[in-house]
Protein backbone atom coordinates (compact mmCIF):
# COMPACT_ATOMS: atom_id res chain seq x y z
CA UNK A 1 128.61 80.10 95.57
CA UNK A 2 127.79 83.75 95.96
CA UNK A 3 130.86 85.45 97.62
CA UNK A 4 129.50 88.22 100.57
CA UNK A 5 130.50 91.45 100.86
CA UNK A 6 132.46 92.45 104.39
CA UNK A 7 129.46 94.15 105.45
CA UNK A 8 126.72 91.20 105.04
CA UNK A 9 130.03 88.61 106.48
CA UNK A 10 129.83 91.48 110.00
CA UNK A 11 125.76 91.24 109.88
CA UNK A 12 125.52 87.64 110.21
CA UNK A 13 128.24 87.09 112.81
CA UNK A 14 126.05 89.68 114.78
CA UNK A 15 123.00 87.94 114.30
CA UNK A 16 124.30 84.63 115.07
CA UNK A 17 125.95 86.56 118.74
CA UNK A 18 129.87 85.65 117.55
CA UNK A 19 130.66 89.47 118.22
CA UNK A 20 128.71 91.89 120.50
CA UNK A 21 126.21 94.89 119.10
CA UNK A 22 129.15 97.39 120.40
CA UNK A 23 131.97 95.68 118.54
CA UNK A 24 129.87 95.27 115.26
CA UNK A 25 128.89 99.13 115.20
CA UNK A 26 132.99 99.79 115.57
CA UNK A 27 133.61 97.26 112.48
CA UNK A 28 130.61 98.44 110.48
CA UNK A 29 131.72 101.93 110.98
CA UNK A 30 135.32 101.17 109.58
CA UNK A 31 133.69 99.28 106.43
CA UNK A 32 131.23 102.31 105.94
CA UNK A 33 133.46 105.27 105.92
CA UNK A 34 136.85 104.44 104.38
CA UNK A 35 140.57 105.87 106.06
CA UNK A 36 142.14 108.54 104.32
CA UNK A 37 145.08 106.39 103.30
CA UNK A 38 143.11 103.96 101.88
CA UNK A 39 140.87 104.89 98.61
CA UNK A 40 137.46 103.11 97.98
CA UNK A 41 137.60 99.90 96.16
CA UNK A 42 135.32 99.73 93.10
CA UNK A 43 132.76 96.94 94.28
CA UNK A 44 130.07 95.28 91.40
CA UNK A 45 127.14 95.10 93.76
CA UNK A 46 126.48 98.99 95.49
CA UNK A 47 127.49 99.91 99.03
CA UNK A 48 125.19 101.29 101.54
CA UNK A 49 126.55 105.44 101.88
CA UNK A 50 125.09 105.00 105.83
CA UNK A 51 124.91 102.67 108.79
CA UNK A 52 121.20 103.27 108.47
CA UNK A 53 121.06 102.20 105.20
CA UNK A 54 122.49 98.99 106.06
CA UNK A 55 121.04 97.53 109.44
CA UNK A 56 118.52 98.35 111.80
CA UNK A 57 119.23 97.93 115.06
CA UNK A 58 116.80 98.20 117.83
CA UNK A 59 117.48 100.74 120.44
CA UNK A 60 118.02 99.73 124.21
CA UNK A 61 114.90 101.79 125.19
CA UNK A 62 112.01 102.46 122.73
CA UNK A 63 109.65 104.41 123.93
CA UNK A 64 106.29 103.17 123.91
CA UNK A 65 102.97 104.68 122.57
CA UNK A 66 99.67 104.35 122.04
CA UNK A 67 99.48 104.15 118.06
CA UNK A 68 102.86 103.69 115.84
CA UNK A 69 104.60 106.56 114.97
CA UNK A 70 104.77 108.48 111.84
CA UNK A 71 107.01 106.38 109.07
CA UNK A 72 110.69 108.08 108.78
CA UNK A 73 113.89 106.93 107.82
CA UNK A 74 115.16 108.61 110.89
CA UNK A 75 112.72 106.82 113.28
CA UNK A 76 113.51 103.48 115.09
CA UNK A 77 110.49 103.68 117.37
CA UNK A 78 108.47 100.83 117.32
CA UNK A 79 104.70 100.38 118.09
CA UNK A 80 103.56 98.35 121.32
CA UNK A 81 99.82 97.66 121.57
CA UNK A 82 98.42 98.43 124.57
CA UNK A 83 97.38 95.81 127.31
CA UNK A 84 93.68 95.19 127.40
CA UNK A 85 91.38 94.77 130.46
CA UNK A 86 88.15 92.43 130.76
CA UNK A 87 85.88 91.94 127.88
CA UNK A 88 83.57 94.12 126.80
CA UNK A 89 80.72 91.52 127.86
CA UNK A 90 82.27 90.55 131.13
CA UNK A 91 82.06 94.30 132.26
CA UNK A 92 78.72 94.57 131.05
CA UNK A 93 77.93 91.34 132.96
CA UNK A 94 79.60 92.93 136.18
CA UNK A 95 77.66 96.26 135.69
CA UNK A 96 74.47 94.43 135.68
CA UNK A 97 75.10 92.75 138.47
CA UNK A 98 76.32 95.51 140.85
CA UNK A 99 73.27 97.68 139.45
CA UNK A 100 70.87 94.98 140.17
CA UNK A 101 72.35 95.11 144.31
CA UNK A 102 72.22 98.69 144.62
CA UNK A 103 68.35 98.30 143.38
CA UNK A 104 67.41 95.81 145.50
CA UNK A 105 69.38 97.71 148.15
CA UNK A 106 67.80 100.55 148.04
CA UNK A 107 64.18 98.79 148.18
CA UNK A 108 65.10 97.76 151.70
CA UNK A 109 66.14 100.70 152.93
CA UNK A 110 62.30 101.79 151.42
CA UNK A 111 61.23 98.67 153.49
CA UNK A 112 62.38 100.02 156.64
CA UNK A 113 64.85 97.38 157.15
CA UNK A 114 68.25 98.90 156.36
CA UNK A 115 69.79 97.37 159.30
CA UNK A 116 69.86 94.14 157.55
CA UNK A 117 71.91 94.83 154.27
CA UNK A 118 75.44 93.85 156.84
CA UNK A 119 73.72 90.20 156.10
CA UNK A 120 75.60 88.35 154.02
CA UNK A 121 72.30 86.27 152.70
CA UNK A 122 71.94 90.08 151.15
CA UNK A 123 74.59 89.65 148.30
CA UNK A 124 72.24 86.38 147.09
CA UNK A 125 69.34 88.28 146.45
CA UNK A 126 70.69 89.45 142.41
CA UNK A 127 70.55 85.76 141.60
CA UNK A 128 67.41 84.36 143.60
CA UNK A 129 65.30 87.10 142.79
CA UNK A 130 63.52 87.34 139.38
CA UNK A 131 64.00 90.22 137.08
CA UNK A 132 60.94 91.72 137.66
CA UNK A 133 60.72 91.06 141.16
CA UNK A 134 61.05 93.69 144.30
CA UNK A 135 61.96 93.20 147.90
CA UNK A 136 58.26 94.61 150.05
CA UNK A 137 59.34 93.17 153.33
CA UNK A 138 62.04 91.24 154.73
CA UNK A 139 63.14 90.48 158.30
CA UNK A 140 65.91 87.89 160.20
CA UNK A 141 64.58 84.48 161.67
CA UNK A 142 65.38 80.78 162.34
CA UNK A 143 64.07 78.38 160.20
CA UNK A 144 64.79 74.65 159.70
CA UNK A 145 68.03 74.93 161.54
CA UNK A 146 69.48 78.02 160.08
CA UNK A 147 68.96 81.79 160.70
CA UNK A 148 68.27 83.69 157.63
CA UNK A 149 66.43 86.39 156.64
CA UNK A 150 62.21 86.06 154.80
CA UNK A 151 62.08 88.17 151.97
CA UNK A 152 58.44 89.13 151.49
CA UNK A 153 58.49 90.18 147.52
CA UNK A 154 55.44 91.14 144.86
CA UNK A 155 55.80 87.42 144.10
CA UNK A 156 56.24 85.05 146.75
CA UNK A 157 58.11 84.91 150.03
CA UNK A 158 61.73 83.72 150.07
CA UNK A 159 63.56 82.39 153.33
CA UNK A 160 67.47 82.37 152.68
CA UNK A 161 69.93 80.79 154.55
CA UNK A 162 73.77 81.22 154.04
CA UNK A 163 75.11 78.78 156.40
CA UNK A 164 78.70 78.84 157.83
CA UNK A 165 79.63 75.39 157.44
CA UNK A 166 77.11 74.34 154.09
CA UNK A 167 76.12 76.61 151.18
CA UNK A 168 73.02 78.43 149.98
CA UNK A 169 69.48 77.09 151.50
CA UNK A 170 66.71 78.79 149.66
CA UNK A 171 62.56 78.01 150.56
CA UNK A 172 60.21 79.78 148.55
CA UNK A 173 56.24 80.02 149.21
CA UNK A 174 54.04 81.31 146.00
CA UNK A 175 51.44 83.86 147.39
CA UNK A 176 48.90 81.82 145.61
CA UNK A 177 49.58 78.52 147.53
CA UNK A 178 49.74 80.52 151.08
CA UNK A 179 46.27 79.56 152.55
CA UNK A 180 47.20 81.80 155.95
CA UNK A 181 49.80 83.31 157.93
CA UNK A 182 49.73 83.44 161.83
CA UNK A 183 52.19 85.76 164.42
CA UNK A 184 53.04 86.22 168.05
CA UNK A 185 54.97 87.82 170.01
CA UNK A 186 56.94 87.93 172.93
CA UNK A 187 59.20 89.71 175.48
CA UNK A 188 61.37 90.98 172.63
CA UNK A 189 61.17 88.42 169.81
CA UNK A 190 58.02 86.63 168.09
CA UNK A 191 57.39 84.03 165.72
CA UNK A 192 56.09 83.72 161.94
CA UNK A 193 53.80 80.91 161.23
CA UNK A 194 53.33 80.24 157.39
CA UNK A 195 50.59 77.66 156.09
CA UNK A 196 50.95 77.02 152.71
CA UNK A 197 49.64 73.68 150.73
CA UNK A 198 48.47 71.99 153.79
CA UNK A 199 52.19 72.41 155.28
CA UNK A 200 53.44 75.26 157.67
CA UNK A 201 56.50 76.38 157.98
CA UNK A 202 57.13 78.32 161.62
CA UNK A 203 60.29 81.06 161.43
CA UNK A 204 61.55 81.68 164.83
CA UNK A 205 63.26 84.61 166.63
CA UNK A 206 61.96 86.95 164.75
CA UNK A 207 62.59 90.87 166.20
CA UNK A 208 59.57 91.81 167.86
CA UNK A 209 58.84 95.23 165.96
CA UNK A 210 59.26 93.37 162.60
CA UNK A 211 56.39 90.37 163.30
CA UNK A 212 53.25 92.46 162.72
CA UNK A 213 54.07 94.48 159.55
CA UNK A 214 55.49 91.78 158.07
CA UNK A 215 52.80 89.46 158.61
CA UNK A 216 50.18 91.96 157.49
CA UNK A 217 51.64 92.72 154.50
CA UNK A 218 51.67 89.18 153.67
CA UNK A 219 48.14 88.82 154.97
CA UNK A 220 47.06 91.51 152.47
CA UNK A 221 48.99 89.91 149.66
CA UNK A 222 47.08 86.53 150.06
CA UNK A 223 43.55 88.27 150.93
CA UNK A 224 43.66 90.20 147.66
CA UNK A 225 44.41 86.93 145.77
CA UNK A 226 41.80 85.08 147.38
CA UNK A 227 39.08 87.59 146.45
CA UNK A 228 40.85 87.84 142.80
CA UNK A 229 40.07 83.91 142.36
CA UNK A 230 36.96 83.74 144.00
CA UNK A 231 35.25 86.92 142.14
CA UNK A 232 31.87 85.53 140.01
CA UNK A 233 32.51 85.97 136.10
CA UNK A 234 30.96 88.93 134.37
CA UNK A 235 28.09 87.77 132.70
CA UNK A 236 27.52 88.01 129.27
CA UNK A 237 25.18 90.02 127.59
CA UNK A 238 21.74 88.29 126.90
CA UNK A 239 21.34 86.87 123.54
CA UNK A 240 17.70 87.31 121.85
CA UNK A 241 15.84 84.13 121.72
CA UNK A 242 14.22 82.84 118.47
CA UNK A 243 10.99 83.76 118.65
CA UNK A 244 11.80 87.67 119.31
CA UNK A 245 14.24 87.55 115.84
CA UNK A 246 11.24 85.68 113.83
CA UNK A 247 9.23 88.94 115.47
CA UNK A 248 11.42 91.46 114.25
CA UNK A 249 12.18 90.05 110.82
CA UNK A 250 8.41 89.71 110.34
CA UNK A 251 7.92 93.64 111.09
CA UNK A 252 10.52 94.59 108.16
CA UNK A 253 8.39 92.16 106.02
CA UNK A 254 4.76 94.32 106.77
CA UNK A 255 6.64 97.78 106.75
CA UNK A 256 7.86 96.59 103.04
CA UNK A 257 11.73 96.71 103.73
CA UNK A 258 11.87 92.62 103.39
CA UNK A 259 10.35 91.13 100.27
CA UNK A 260 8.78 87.91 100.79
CA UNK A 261 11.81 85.75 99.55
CA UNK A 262 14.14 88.16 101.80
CA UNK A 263 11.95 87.28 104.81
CA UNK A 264 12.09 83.36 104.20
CA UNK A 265 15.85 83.42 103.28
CA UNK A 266 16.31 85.13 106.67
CA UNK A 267 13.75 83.36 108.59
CA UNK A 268 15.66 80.04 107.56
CA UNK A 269 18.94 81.31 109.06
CA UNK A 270 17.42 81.90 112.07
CA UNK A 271 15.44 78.32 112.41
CA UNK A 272 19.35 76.50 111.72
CA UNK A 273 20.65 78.55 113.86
């Protein structure tokens, strides 16, 4: 067995907490630097000249930064990385999303119906509406048991309903399968009939001043769509018939620009045609 020297006998009772770090720097320091009265024993393995030399021990306090310090043997700093937020890709995500609101948002306001973004149906919009859909129109109603707001977009008309006491209801009506849309009105609200596929849907309450535009714009929508399918084809040009080719190809034969076997090669094309 390898005998230790005093110094690496201190170091492990420190390490294995039989003496405290205060009573193993006094001991250390008394093996380090020898007393006057007694000279330095000879020793076959070297001894450390330092404390440093011998053990590092961690300062109480290090203080922290953001990249580790500059190596030196008179350093005990250590380096402690930094505490990272979200992902890169969940902020993106979160981005997105709050620039996607603000859009829509602002295409309300354009809409004339600011007074509506307090609605919490509002917040929804980001994930109902397609990505390369806009808000035209919108206005509050009851419909089906549940006030909501009809979103009247460049691509269909949305009712939304964020109930209380149930979750998301969401109706949508393709422009394309909207056959009509009826209004009236009333003292101060009006209602919002919607035919679409042989079934109507009828959204109540609606504030009076909203009805009209609203149903106009949709009325346009559907009225442009209608004429859009029901516009004839463009006719194609006319083709020649047979008999005017055989005419023409015969003229290049008597001005002498066909030979004869030029004009029958041709002629036969024209016959299997």
């Amino acid at each position: 067995m390898v005998e230790k020297s005093p110094a690496e006998a201190l170091k492990m009772q420190y390490v294995n907490g039989l003496i405290t770090r205060e009573r193993y720097t006094e001991m250390l320091s008394s093996l380090v630097t020898p007393s006057a009265s007694q000279p330095p024993v000879a020793s076959a393995s070297p001894t450390p000249t330092s404390y440093k030399e011998m053990v590092y021990i961690p300062p109480v306090s290090s203080p922290k930064s953001a990249s580790p310090p500059a190596s030196s043997s008179d350093d005990y700093s250590y380096y402690i990385p930094p505490v990272y937020g979200p992902s890169s890709a969940a902020e993106s995500a979160t981005q997105s999303k709050r620039g996607r609101q603000e859009e829509i948002n602002e295409q309300i306001r354009k809409s004339g119906a600011g007074g509506l973004l307090t609605r919490k149906e509002i917040n929804e919009l980001p994930h109902i509406l397609w990505e390369d859909e806009t808000v035209e129109k919108i206005v509050s109603g009851y419909y089906n048991g549940g006030t909501g707001i009809l979103v009247a977009s460049n691509k269909r008309l949305i009712f939304i309903d964020k109930g209380l006491l149930y979750g998301l209801r969401v109706e949508d009506f393709p422009y394309d399968r909207v056959t009509s849309i009826q209004y009236k009105t009333g003292l101060a609200l009006g209602d919002i009939t919607i035919f679409a596929s042989g079934n109507n849907a009828v959204i109540q309450n609606v504030p009076k001043g909203d009805v009209k535009p609203f149903s106009e714009y949709v009325r346009a929508r559907i009225t442009a769509i209608s004429l859009h399918a029901s516009a004839p084809p463009t006719p194609l040009p006319p083709q020649e018939d047979m008999f005017t080719k055989l005419e023409r190809l015969a003229a290049l034969r008597d001005k002498g620009i066909l030979s004869d076997e030029e004009f029958n090669q041709q002629k036969a094309k024209i016959l299997n045609q």
